[in-house]
Protein backbone atom coordinates (compact mmCIF):
# COMPACT_ATOMS: atom_id res chain seq x y z
CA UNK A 1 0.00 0.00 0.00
CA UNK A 2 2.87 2.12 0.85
CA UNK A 3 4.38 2.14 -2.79
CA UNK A 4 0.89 2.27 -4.62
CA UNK A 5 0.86 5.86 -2.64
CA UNK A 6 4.56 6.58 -3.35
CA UNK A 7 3.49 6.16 -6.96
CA UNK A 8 0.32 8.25 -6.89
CA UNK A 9 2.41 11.31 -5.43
CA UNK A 10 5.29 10.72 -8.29
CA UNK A 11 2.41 10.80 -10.97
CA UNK A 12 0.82 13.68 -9.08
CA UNK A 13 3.65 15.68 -8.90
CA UNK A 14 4.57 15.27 -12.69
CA UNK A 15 1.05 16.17 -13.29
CA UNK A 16 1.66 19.36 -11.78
CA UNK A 17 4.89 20.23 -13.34
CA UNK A 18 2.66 19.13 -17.05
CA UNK A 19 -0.34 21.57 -16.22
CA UNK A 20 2.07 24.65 -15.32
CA UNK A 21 3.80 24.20 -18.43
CA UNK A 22 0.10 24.36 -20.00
CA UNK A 23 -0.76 27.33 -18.13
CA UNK A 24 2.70 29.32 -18.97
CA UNK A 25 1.00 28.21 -22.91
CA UNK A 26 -1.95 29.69 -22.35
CA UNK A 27 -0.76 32.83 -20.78
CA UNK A 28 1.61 33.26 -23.70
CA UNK A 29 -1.20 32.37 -26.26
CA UNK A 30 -3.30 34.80 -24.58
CA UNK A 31 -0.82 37.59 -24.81
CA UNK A 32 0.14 36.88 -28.11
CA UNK A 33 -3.72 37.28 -28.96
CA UNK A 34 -4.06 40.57 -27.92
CA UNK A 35 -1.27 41.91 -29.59
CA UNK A 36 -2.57 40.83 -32.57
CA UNK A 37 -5.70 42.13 -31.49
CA UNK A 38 -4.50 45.49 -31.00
CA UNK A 39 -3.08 45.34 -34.52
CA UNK A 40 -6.39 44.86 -36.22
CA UNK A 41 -7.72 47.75 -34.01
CA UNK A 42 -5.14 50.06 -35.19
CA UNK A 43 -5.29 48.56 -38.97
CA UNK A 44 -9.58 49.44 -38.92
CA UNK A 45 -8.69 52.71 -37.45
CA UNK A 46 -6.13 53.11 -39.58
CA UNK A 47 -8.59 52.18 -42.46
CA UNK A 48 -11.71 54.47 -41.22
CA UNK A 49 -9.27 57.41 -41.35
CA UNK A 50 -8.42 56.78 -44.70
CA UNK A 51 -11.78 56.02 -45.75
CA UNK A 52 -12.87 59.45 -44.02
CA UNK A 53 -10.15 61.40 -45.70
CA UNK A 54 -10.87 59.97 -48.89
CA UNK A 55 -14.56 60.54 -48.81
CA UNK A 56 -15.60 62.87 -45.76
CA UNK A 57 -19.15 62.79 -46.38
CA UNK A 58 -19.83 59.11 -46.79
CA UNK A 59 -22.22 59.78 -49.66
CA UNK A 60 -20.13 57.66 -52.07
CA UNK A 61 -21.27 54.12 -50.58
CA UNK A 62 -24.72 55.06 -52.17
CA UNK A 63 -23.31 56.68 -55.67
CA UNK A 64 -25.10 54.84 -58.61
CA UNK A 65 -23.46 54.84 -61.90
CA UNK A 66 -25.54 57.05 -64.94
CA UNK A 67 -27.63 58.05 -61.79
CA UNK A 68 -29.25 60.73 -64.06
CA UNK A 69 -31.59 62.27 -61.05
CA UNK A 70 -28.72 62.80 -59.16
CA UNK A 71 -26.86 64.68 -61.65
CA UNK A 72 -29.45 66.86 -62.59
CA UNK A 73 -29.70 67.81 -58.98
CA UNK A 74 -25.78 68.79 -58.94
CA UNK A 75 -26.08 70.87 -62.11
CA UNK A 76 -23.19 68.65 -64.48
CA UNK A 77 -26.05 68.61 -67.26
């Protein structure tokens, strides 16, 4: 009985050292995701600025080609 316990605190204590190596994983796969996650934040923010510079008013994302009311209204004909 003695060694059967003996052997259950070895394979407990190997265990341990297994799931700490697992954790230190995590943590560094959890870091590693928000630095990438701060890159996409700064990439769409990045991108809206451009987009807003480019086209302040927004009105292009409902431009129609040969939209002939539309340039009547601006005066090109």
């Amino acid at each position: 009985m003695r060694t059967f316990s003996r052997l259950m605190e070895i394979y407990q204590f190997f265990w341990m050292l297994e799931s700490h190596a697992e954790q230190r994983l995590a943590w560094e796969d959890a870091a590693q995701a928000r630095i990438a996650r701060d890159r996409a934040e700064a990439q769409a923010a990045a991108q809206l600025a451009a987009m807003l510079e480019a086209n302040p008013s927004g009105s292009l994302g409902h431009a129609k080609l040969d939209d002939e009311e539309a340039i009547n209204r601006s005066g090109l004909l």
